[in-house]
Structure formats: C-alpha cells, structure tokens
C-alpha atoms as a PDB file:
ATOM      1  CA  UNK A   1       0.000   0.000   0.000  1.00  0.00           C
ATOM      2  CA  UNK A   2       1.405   3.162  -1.075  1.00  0.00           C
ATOM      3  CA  UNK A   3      -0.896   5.858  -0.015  1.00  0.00           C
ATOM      4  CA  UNK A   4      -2.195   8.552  -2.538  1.00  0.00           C
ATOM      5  CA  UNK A   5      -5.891   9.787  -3.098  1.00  0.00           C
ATOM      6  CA  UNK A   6      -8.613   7.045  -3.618  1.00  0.00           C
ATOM      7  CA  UNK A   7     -11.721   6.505  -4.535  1.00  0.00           C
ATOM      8  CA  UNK A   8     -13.942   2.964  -3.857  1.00  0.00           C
ATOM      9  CA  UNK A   9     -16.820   2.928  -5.899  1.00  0.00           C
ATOM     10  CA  UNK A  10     -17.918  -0.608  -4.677  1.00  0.00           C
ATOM     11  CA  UNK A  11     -21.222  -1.759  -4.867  1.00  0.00           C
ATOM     12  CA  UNK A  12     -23.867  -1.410  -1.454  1.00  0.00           C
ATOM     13  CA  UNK A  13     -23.457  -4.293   0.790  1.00  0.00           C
ATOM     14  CA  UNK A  14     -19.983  -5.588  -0.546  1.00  0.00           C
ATOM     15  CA  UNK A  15     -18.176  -4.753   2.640  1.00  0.00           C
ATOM     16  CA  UNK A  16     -16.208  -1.194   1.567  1.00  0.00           C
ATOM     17  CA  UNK A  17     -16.888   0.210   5.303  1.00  0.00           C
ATOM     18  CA  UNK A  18     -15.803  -2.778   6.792  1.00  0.00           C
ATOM     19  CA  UNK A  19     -12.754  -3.295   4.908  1.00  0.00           C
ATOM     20  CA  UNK A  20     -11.741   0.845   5.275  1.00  0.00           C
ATOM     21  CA  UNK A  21     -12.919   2.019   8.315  1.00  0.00           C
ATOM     22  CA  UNK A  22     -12.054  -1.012  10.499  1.00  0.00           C
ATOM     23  CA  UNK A  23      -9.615  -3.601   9.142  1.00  0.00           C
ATOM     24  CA  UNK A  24      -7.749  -0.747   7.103  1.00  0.00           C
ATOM     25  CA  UNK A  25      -6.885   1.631  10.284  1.00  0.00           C
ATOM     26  CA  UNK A  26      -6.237  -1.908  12.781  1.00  0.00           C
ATOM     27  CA  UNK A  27      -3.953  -3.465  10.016  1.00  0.00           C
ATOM     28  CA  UNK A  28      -2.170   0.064   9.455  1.00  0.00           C
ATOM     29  CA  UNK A  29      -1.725   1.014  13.139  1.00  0.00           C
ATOM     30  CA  UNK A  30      -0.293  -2.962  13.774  1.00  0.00           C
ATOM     31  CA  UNK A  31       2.649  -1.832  11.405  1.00  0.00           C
ATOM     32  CA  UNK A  32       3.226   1.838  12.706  1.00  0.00           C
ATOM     33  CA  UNK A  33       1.276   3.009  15.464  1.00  0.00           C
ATOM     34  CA  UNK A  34       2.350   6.461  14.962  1.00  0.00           C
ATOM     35  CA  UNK A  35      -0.111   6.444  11.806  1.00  0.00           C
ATOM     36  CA  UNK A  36      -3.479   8.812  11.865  1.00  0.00           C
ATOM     37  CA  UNK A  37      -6.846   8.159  11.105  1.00  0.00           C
ATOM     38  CA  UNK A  38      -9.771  10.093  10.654  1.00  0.00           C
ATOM     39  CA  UNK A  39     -12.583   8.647   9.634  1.00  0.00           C
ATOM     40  CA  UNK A  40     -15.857  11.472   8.167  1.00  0.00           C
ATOM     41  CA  UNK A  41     -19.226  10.024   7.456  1.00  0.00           C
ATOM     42  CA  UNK A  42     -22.414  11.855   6.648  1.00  0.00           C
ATOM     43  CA  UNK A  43     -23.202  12.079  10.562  1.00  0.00           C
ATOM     44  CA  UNK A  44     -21.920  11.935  13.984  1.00  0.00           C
ATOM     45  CA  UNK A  45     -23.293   8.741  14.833  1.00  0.00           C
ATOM     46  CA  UNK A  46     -21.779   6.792  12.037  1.00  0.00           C
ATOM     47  CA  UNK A  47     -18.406   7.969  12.364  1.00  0.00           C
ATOM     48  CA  UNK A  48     -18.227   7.370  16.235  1.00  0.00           C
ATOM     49  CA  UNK A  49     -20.196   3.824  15.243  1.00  0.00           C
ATOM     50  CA  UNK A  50     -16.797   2.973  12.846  1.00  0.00           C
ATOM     51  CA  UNK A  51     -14.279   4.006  15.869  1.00  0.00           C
ATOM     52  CA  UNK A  52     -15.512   2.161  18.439  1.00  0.00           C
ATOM     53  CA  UNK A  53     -15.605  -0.796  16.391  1.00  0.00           C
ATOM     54  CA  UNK A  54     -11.731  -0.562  15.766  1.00  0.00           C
ATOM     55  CA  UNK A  55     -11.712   0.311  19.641  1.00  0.00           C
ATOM     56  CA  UNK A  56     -13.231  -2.631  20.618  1.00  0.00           C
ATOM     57  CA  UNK A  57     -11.585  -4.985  19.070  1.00  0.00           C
ATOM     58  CA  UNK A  58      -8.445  -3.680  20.268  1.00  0.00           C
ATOM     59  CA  UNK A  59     -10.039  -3.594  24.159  1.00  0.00           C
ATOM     60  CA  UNK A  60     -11.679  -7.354  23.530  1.00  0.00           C
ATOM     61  CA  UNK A  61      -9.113  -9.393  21.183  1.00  0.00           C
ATOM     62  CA  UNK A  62      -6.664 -10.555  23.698  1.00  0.00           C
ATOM     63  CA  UNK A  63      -5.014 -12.672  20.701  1.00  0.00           C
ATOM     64  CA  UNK A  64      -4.407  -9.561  18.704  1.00  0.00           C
ATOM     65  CA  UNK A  65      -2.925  -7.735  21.940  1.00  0.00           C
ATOM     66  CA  UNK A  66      -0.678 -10.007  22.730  1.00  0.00           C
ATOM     67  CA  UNK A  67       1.404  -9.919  19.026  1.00  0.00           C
ATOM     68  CA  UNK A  68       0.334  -6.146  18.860  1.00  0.00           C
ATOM     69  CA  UNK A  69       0.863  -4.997  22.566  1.00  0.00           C
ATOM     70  CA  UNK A  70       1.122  -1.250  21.278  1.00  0.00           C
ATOM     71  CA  UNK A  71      -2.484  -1.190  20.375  1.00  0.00           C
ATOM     72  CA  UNK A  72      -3.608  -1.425  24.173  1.00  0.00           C
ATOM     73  CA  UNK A  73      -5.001   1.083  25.806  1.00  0.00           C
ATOM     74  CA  UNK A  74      -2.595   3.442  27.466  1.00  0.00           C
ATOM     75  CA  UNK A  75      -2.014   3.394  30.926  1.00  0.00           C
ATOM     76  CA  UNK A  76      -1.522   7.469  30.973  1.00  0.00           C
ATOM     77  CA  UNK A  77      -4.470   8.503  32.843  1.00  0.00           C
ATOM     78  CA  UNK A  78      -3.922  11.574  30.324  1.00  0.00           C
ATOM     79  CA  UNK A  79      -4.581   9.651  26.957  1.00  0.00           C
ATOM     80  CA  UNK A  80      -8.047  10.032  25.298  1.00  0.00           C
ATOM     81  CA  UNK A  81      -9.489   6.434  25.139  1.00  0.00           C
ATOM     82  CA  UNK A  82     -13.923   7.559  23.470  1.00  0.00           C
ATOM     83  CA  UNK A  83     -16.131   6.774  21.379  1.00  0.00           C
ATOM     84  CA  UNK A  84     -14.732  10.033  19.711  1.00  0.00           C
ATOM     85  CA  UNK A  85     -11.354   9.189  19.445  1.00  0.00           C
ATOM     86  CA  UNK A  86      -8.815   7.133  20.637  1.00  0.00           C
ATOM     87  CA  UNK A  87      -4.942   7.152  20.643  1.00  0.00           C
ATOM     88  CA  UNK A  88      -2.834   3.672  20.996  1.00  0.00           C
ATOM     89  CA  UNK A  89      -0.320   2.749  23.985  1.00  0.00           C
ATOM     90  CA  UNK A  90       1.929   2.499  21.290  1.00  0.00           C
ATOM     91  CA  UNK A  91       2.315   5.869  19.404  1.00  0.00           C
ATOM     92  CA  UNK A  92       4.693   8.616  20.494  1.00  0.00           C
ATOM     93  CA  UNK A  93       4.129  11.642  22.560  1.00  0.00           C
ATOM     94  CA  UNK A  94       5.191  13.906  20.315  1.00  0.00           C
ATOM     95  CA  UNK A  95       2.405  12.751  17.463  1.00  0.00           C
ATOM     96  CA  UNK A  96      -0.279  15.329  18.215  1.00  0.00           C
ATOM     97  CA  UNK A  97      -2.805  13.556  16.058  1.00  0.00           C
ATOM     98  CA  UNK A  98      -4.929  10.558  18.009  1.00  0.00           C
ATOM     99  CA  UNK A  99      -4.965   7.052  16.351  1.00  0.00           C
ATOM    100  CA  UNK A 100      -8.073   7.324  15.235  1.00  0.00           C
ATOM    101  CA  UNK A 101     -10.847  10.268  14.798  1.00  0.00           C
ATOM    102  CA  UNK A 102     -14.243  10.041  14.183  1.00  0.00           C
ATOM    103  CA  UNK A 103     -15.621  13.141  12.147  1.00  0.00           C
ATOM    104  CA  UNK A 104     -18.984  14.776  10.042  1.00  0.00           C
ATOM    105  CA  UNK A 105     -19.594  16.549   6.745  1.00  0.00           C
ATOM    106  CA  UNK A 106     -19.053  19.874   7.798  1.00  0.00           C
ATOM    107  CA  UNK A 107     -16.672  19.694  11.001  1.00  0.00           C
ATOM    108  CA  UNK A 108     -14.361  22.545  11.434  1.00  0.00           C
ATOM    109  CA  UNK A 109     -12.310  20.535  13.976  1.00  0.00           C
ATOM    110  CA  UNK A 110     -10.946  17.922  11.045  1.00  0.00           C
ATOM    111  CA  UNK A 111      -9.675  20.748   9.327  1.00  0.00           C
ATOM    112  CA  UNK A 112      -7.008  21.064  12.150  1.00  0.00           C
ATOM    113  CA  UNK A 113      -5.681  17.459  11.785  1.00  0.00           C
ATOM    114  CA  UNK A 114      -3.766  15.472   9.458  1.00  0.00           C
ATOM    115  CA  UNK A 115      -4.048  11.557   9.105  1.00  0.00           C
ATOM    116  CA  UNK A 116      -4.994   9.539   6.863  1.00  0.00           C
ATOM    117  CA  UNK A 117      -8.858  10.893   5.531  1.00  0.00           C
ATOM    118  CA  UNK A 118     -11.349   8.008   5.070  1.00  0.00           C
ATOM    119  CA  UNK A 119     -14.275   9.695   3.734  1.00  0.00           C
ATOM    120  CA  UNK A 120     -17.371   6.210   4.098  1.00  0.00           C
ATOM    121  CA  UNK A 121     -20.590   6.930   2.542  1.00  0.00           C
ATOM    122  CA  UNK A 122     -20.561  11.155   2.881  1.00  0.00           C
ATOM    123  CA  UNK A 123     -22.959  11.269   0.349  1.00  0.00           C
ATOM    124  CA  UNK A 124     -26.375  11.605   2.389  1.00  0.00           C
ATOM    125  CA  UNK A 125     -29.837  11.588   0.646  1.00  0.00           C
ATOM    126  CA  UNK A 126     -30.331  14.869   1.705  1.00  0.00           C
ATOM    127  CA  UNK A 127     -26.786  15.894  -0.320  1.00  0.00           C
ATOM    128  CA  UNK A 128     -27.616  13.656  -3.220  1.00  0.00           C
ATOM    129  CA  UNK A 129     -31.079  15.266  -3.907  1.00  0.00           C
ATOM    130  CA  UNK A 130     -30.090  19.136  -3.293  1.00  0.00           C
ATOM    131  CA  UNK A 131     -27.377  20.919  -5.745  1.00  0.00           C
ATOM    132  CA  UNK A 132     -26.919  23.365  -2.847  1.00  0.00           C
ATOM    133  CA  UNK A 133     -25.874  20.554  -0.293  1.00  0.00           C
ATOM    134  CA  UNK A 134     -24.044  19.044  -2.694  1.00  0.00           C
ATOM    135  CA  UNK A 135     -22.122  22.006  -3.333  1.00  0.00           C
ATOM    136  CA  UNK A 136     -21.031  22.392  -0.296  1.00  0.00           C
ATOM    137  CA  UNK A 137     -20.004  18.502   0.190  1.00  0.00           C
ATOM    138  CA  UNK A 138     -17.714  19.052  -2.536  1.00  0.00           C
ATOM    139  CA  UNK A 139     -16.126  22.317  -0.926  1.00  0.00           C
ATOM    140  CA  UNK A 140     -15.777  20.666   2.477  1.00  0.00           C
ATOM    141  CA  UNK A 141     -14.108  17.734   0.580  1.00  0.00           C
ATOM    142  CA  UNK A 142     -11.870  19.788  -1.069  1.00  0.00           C
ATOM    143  CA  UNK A 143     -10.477  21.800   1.974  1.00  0.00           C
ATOM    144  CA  UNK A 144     -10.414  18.536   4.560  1.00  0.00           C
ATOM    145  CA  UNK A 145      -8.819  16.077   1.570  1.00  0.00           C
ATOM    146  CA  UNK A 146      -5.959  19.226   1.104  1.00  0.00           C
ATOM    147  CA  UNK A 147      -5.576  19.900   4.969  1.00  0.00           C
ATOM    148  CA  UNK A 148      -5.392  16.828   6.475  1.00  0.00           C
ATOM    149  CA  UNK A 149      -3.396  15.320   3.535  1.00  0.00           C
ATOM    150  CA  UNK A 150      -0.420  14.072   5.719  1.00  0.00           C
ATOM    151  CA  UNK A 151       3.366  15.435   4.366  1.00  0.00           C
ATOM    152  CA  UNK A 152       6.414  13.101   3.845  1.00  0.00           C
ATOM    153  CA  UNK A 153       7.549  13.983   7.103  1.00  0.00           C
ATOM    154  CA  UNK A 154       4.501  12.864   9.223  1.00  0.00           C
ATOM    155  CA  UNK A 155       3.629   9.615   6.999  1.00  0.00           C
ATOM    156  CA  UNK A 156       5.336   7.978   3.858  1.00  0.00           C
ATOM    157  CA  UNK A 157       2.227   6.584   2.717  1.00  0.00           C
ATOM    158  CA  UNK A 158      -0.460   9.537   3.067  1.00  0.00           C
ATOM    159  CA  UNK A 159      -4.051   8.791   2.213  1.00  0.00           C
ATOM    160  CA  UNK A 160      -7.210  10.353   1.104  1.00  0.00           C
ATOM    161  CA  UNK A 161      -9.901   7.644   0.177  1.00  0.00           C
ATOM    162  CA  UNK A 162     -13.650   8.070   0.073  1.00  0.00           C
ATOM    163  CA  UNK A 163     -15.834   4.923  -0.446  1.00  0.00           C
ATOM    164  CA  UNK A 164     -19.479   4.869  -1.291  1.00  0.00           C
ATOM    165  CA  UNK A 165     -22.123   3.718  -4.021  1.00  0.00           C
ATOM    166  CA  UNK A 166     -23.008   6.932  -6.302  1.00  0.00           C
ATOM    167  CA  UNK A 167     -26.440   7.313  -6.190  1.00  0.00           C
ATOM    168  CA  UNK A 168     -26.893   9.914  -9.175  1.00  0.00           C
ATOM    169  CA  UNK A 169     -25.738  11.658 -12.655  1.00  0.00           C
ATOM    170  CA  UNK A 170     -24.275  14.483 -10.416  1.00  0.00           C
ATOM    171  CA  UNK A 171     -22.711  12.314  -7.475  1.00  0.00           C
ATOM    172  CA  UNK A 172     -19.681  13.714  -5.580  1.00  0.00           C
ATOM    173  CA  UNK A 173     -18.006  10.400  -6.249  1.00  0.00           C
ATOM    174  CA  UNK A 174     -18.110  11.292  -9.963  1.00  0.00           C
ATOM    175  CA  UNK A 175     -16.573  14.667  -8.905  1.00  0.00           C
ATOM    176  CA  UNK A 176     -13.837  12.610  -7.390  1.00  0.00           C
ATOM    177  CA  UNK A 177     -13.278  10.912 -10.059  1.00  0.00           C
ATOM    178  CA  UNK A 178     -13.224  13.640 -13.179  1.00  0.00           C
ATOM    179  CA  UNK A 179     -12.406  16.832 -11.522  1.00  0.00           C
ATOM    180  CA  UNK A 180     -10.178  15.694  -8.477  1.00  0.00           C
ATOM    181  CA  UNK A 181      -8.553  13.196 -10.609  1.00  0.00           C
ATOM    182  CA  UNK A 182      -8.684  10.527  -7.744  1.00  0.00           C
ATOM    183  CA  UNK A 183      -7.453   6.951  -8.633  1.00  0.00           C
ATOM    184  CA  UNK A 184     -10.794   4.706  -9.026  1.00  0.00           C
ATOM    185  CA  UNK A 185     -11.616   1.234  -7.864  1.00  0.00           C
ATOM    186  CA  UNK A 186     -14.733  -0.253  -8.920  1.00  0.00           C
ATOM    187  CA  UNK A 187     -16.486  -3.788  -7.369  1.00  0.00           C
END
C-alpha cells in the first residue's frame, strides 16, 4: 500500500466500510502506530459507530494484543481512550494527532488534523437530492482532503480515500473521479 488519493466505488453491501474504516486503520496502526486516522461520514453517529468498532476490538481481542501490545489502551491517565477518538499505547508523545478520529460533513475541527482521511458513505440523501448541499459537500471535501493530507515527514504513505455507491448523474463520487482526478476502484 502506497498511499495517494482514492476513490472505492464498490457496490452497497460488498463490505467497503468494513474493509476501510475497520480492518484498514487496525492493520495500518499494527505496522506503525504512529499512523493517523480520521474517519468522516455523513453524521456523527456513524463515524463514532466505525471508531468504536476498531476500539473494541483492540479492548476485547486478547489474541491480537498479545502480538500487537502497542495497540492497548494506554495506561496514561492523560490519553483520550472515546467513542470520539482514541490514541494507541503504542504511538509517540510527540504525534499530536490521536490514532483514530471520528468526524462529520461539515466539522471545522478535522480541518485542524492530518491523518490519513477516510471519507465512508458522505454522500447523504439529503446531499444527493439538493445541488446546494451538494455544493457544499464538494467544498468541504476539497479543503479537509488538502488539509489533512499528511506530508512526507509525518507519513510515507499519506491517504485520502472516500468509499461509497453513487447514487446519481451528479454524485460527488463522480466529482472525485473527473475533476479531483482521484485513482478509481470499482467492485
């Protein structure tokens, strides 16, 4: 895996959220737990639903603690450990980012972060039947996928991926694709 921007046009139910938002971060933060995720989805719920399932598995799966002891929770009182976010035992003190961050369409707060962006399913029906909303989808895109956009220095293998089914003519995805020139994968 080399990093880069990405788009997963997979089909609905053929397990895009599953694969990206909780096997991708666990299997990245097993090899570096300095690595950053943040993880945007059309609302607040869904993006805390996708971090506590990485969470969990990493507070439950005494197997996968034992070869990965890093990916504990920290002992530092101090450490963030929510359904919010979460930061590993494992990563350094001097990485200001957490682990993992759940985010929304819209937040100003992911604009001050820089991880890897894992955009699942931002394209709500309420965005995909209004050009207004969908206007401004693509302008929050635009800024988060340039801000958080990790440098050489922070990660060698930055990421910007956003997964979903396109829904319409006029889909962000699309936009992604044509205007963004974001490499496509299609299921």
């Amino acid at each position: 895996f080399a990093g880069g921007k990405h788009l997963a046009e997979w089909s609905t139910d053929h397990g895009k959220s599953l694969t990206v938002t909780k096997f991708f971060p666990a299997l990245s933060l097993m090899e570096n737990p300095d690595e950053a995720h943040i993880v945007v989805c059309a609302n607040d719920a869904d993006s805390k639903r996708r971090v506590i399932d990485v969470r969990t598995e990493f507070e439950e799966n005494t197997r996968l603690i034992a070869d990965f002891p890093w990916l504990k929770k920290p002992a530092n009182k101090g450490v963030i450990w929510s359904a919010k976010q979460f930061t590993v035992a494992g990563r350094s003190a001097s990485r200001p980012n957490p682990s993992y961050y759940a985010a929304t369409i819209g937040s100003n707060d992911v604009r001050q972060r820089r991880g890897k962006l894992i955009m699942d399913d931002i394209e709500s029906d309420k965005v995909r039947f209004h050009a207004a909303q969908r206007r401004q989808l693509k302008q929050f895109i635009g800024i988060a996928a340039l801000r958080t956009y990790e440098n050489a220095h922070e990660s060698n293998r930055p990421l910007s991926i956003a997964l979903g089914t396109p829904m319409d003519n006029d889909s962000v995805y699309f936009w992604l694709e044509s205007a963004m020139d974001w490499k496509v994968s299609k299921l």
